[in-house]
Protein backbone atom coordinates (compact mmCIF):
# COMPACT_ATOMS: atom_id res chain seq x y z
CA UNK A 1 0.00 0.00 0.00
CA UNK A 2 2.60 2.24 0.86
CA UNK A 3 4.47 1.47 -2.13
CA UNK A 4 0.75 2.49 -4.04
CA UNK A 5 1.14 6.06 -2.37
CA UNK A 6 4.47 6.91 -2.94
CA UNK A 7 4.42 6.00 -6.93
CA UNK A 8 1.28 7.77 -6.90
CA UNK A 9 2.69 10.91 -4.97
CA UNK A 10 5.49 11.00 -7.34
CA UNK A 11 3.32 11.00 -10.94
CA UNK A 12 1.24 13.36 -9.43
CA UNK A 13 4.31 15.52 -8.87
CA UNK A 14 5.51 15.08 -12.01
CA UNK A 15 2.46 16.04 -13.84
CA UNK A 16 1.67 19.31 -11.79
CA UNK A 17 5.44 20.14 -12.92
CA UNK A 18 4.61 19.63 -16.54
CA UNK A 19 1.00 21.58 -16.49
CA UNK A 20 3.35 24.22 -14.86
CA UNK A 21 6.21 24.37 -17.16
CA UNK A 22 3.48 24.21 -19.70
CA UNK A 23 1.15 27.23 -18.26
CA UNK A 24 3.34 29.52 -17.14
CA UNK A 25 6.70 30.96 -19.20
CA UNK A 26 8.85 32.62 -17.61
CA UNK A 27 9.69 36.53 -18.47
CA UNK A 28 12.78 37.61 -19.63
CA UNK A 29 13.87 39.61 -16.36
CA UNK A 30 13.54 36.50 -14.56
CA UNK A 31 15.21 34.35 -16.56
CA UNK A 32 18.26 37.19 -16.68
CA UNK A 33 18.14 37.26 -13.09
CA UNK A 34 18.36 33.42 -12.60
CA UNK A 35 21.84 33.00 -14.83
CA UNK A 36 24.78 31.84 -13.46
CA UNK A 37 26.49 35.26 -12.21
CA UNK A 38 23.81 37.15 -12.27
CA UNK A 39 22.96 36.88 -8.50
CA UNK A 40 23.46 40.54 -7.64
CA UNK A 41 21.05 41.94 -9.61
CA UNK A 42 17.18 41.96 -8.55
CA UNK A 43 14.05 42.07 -10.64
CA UNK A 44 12.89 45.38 -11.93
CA UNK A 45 9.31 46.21 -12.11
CA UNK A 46 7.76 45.97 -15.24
CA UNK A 47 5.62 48.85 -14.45
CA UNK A 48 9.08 51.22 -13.56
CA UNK A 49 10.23 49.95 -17.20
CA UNK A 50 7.41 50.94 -19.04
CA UNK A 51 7.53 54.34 -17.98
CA UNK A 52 9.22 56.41 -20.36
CA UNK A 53 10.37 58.96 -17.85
CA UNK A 54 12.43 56.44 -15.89
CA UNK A 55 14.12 55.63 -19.30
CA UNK A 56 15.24 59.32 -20.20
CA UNK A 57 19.06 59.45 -22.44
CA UNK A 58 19.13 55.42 -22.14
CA UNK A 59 18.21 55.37 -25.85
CA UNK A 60 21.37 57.29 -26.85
CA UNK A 61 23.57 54.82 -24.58
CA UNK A 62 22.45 51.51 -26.12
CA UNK A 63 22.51 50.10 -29.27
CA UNK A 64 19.23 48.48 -30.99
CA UNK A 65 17.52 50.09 -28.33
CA UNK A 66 13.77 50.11 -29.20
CA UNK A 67 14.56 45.69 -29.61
CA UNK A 68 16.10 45.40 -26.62
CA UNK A 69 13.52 47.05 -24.73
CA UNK A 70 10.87 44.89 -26.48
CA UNK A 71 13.01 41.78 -25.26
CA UNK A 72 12.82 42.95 -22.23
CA UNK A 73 9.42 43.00 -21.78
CA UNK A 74 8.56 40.50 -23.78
CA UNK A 75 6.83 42.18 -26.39
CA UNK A 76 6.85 40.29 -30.20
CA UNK A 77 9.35 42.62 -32.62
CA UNK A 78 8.14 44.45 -35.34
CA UNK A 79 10.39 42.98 -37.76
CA UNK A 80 11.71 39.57 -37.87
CA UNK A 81 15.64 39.50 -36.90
CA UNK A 82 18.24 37.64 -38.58
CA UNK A 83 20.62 35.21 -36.45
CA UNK A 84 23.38 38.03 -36.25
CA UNK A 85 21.02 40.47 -35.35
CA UNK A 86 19.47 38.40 -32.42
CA UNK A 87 23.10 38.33 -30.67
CA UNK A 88 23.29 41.82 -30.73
CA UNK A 89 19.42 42.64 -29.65
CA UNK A 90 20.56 39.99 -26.68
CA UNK A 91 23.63 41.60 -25.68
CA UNK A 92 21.84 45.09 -25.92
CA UNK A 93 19.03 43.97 -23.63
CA UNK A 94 21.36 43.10 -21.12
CA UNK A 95 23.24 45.96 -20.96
CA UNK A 96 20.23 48.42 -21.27
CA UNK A 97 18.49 46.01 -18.39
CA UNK A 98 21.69 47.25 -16.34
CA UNK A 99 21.22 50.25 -16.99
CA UNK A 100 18.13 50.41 -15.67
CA UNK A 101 18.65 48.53 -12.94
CA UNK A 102 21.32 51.03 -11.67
CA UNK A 103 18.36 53.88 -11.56
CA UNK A 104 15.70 50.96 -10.18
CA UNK A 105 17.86 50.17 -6.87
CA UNK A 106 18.09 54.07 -5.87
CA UNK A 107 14.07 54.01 -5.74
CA UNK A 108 12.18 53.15 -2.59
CA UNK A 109 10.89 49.71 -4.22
CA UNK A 110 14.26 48.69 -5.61
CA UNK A 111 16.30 49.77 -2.38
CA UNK A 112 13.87 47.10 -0.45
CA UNK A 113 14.44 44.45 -2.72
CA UNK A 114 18.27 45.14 -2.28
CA UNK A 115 17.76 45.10 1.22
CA UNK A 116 16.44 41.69 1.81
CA UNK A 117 19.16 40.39 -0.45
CA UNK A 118 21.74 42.08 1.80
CA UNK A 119 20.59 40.79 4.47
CA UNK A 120 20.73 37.44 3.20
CA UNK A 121 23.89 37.43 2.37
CA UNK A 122 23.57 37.08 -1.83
CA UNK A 123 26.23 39.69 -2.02
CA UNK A 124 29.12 37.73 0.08
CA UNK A 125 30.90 38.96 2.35
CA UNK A 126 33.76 41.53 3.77
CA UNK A 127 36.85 38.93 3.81
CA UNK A 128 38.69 41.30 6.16
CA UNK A 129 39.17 39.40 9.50
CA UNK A 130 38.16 42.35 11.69
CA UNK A 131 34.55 42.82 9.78
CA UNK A 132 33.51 39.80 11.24
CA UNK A 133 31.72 38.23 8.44
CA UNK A 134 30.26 41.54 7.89
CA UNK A 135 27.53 41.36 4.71
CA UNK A 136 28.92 43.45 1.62
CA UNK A 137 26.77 45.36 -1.10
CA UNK A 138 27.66 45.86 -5.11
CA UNK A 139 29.10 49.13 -6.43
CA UNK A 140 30.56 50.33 -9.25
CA UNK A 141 33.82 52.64 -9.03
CA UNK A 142 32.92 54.36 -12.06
CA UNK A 143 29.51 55.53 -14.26
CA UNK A 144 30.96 54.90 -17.35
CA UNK A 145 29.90 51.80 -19.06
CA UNK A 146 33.14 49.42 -19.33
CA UNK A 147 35.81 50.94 -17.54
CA UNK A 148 35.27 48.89 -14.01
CA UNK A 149 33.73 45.50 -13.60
CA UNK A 150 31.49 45.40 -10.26
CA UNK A 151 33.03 45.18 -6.74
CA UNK A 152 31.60 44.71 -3.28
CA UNK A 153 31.43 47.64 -0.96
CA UNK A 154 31.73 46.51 3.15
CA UNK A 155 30.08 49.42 5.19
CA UNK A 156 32.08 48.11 8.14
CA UNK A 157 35.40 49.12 7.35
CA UNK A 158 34.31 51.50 3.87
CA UNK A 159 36.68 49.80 1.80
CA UNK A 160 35.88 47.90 -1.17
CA UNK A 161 36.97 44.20 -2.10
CA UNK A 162 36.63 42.34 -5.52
CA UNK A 163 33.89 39.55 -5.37
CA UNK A 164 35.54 36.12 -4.12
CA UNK A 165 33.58 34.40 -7.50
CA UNK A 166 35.32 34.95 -10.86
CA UNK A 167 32.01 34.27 -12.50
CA UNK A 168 30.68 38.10 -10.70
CA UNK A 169 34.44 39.66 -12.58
CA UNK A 170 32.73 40.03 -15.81
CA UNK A 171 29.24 41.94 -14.55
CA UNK A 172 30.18 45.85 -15.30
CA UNK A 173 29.41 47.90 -12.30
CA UNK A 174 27.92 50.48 -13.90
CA UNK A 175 24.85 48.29 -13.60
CA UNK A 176 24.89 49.20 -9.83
CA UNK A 177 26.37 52.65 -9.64
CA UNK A 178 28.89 54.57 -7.53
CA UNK A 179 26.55 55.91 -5.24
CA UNK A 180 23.94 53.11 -4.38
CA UNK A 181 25.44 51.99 -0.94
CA UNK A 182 25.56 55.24 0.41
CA UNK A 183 21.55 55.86 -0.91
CA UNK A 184 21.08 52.77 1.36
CA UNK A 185 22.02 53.98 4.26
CA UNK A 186 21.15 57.61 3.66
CA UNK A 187 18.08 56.17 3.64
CA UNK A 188 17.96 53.56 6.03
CA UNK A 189 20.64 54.57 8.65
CA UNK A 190 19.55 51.74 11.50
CA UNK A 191 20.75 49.48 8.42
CA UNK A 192 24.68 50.85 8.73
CA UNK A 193 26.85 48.72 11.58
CA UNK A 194 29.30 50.09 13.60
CA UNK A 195 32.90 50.66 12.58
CA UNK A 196 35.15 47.49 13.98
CA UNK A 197 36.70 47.71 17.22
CA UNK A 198 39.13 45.67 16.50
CA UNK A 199 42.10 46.60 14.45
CA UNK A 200 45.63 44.80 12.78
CA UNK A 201 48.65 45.72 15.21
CA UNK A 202 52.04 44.39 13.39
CA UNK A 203 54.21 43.22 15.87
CA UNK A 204 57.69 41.55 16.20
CA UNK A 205 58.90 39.44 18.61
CA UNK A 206 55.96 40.11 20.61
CA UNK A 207 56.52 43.91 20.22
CA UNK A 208 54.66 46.30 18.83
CA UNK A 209 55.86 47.84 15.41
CA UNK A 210 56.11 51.66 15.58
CA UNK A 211 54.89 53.18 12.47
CA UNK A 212 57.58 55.12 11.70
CA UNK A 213 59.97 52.05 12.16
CA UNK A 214 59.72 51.39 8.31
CA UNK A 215 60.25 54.80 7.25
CA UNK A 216 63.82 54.88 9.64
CA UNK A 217 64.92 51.56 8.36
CA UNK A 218 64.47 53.31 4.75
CA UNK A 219 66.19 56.28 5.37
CA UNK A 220 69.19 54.63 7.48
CA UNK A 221 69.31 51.70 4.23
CA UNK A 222 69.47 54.62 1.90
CA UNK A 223 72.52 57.03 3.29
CA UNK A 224 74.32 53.50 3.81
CA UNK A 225 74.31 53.09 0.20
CA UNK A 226 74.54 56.77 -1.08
CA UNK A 227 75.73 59.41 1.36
CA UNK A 228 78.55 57.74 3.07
CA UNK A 229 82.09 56.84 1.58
CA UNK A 230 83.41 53.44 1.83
CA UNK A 231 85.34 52.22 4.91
CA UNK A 232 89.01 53.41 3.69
CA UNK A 233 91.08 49.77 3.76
CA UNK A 234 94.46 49.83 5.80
CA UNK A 235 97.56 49.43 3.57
CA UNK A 236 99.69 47.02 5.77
CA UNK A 237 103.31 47.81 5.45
CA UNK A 238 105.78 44.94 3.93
CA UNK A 239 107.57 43.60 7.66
CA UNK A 240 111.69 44.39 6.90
């Protein structure tokens, strides 16, 4: 009998997974969203996309423009595409999906979605010891498209860190902005921890390193080997 329930509990599964798959298609954002290295981004609403205001000068940034927007929102193109022409809608949806995502996550709506992957943990975290495991958030180090790939920002120590996963190296950061950590906790300051307590003392031999004790051993290395003469040798006399 029991063997009667399980085999039954398992077709049953299987079938409300195929009237699912079947039913229901998933969108484009979500599917973006799901890739492999994609984890930092969130899902923009469809309703922030469609509003042409939120979209301003993005038209002069990306390339096949009015396609990728229809790819993004799944909308049927006008014209039929040829093969070459579908790579290069694909890779302009992407990057004009970035784009907007940068804007979305500085909005009230997109700053809480941000927020509950923070505080998850999606992001990783700070790998300096002293953080303690502190959660990190994405940022960009520049606003121009392609000149800085995305790094994570720990508002523990304020120092940023690349991402630990070389498959998050390739996402430009542009896509999250120089400024969106700061509009988190601008915004939500009960969100920002405190700065560490603890910090790195170099020691030697059990003694703490002054820090000036580098710059002396410099300077006394360097008039060794420049500012003084050599040691005059003694010219020993023949015995008679």
């Amino acid at each position: 009998v029991h063997v009667h329930v399980h085999v039954y509990t398992y077709t049953f599964l299987l079938y409300s997974i195929s009237v699912m798959s079947s039913s229901e298609e998933i969108s484009w954002i979500s599917w973006f969203c799901s890739l492999r290295g994609n984890e930092f981004f969130c899902e923009v609403d469809e309703d922030y996309i469609q509003d042409k205001f939120n979209l301003t000068g993005l038209n002069e940034q990306v390339p096949h423009y009015r396609q990728a927007l229809d790819t993004i929102l799944d909308l049927e193109p006008d014209d039929e595409l040829e093969d070459n022409q579908s790579d290069l809608v694909e890779q302009a949806a992407e990057m004009l999906y970035g784009l907007i995502h940068a804007r979305y996550i500085l909005t009230n709506r997109g700053l809480a979605q941000m927020i509950e992957k923070y505080q998850q943990g999606d992001f990783g975290h700070c790998s300096r010891v002293f953080c303690e495991n502190q959660p990190a958030l994405p940022i960009g180090l520049s606003d121009v498209p392609g000149e800085s790939m995305v790094k994570l920002y720990c508002s523990k120590c304020c120092d940023v860190y690349t991402p630990k996963s070389s498959r998050h190296h390739h996402i430009d950061g542009v896509y999250f902005g120089t400024g969106f950590p700061h509009m988190l906790f601008m915004v939500h300051p009960e969100l920002r921890p405190p700065k560490p307590t603890n910090l790195f003392v170099p020691r030697l031999y059990g003694f703490k390193i002054h820090p000036l004790a580098y710059q002396l051993q410099l300077q006394a290395a360097s008039r060794s080997r420049s500012g003084n003469p050599p040691r005059p040798r003694l010219q020993k006399q023949p015995y008679k």
